[in-house]
C-alpha atoms as a PDB file:
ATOM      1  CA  UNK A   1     175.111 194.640 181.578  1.00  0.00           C
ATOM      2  CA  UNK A   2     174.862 195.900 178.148  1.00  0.00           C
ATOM      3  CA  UNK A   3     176.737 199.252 176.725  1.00  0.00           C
ATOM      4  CA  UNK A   4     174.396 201.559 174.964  1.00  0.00           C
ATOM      5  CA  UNK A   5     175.694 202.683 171.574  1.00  0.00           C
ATOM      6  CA  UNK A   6     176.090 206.027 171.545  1.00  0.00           C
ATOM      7  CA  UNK A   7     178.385 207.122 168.305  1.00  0.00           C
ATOM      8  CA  UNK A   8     178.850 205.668 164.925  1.00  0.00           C
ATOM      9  CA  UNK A   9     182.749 205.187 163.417  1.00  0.00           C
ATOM     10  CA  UNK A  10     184.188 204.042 160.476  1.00  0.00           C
ATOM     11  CA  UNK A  11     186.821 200.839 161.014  1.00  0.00           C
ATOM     12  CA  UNK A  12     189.540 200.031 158.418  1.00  0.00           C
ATOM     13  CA  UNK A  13     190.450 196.139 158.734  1.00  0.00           C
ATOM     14  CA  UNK A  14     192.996 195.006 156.082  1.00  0.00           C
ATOM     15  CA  UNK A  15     191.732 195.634 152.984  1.00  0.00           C
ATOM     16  CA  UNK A  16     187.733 196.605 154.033  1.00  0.00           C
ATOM     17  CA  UNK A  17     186.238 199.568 155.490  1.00  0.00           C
ATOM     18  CA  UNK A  18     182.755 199.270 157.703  1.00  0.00           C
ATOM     19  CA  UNK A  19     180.735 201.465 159.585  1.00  0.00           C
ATOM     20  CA  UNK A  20     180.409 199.982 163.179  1.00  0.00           C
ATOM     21  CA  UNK A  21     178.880 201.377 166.024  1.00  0.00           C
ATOM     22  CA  UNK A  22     180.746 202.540 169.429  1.00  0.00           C
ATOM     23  CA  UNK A  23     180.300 203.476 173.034  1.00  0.00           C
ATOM     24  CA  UNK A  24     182.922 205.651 174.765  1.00  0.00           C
ATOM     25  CA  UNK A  25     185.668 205.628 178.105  1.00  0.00           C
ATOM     26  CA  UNK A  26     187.776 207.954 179.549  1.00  0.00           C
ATOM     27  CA  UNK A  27     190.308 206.665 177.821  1.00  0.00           C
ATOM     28  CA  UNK A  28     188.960 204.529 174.155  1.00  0.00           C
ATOM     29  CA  UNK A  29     186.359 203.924 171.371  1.00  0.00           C
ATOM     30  CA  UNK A  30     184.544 200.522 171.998  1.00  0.00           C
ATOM     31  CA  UNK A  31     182.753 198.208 169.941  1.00  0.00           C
ATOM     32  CA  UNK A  32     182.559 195.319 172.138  1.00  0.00           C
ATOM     33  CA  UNK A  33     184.017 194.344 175.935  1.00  0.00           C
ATOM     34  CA  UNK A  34     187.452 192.958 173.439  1.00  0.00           C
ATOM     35  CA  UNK A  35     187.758 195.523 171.116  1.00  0.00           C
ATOM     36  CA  UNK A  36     188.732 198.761 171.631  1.00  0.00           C
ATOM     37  CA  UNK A  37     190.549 201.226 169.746  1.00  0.00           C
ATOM     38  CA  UNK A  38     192.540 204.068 171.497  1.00  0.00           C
ATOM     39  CA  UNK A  39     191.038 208.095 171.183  1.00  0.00           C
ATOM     40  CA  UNK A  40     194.599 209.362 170.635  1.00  0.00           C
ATOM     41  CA  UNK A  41     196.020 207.523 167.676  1.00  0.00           C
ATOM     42  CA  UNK A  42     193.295 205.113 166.211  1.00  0.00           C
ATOM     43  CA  UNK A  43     194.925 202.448 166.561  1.00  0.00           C
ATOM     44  CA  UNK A  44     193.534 199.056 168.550  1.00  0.00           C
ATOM     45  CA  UNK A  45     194.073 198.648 171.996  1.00  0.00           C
ATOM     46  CA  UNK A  46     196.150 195.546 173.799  1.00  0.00           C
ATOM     47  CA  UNK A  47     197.160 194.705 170.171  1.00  0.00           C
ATOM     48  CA  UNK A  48     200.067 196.651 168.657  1.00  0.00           C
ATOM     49  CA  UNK A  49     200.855 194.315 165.342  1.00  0.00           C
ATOM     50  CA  UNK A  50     197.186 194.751 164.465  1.00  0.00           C
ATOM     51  CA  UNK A  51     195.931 196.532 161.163  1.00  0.00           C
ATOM     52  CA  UNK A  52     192.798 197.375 162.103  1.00  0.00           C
ATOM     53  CA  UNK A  53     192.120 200.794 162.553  1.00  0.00           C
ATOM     54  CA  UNK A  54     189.557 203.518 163.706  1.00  0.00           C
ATOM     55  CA  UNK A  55     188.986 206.835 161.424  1.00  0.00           C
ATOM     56  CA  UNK A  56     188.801 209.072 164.562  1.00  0.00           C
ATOM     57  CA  UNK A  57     187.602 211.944 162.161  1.00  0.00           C
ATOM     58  CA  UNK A  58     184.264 210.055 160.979  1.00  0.00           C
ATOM     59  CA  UNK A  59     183.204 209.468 164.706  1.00  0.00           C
ATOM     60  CA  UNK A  60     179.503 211.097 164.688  1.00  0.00           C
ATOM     61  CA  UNK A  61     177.084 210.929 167.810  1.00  0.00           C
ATOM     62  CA  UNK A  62     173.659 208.895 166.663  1.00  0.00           C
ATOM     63  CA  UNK A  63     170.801 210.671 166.358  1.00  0.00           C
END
């Protein structure tokens, strides 16, 4: 079953930044069923050594 989108997020990734959309746990930001980012600290989930990272500050619901 599909997640509905429900907030919009902006994701640094080396040496880009993009606007992605996410849906939310209890516990992390998601983009897909593989990538989520923690709501603490930004940082990705399952992945310490990785450089991408979520602005938690430009997380806005969609309208």
């Amino acid at each position: 079953m599909k997640n509905i989108k429900t907030h919009t997020g902006l994701l640094i990734h080396k040496e880009q930044t993009r606007r992605v959309r996410l849906h939310e746990t209890p516990a992390a930001w998601c983009l897909t069923h593989r990538e989520c980012y923690s709501k603490t600290t930004g940082r990705r989930c399952g992945s310490p050594d990785s450089l991408s990272r979520l602005i938690l500050s430009s997380i806005q619901p969609i309208e």
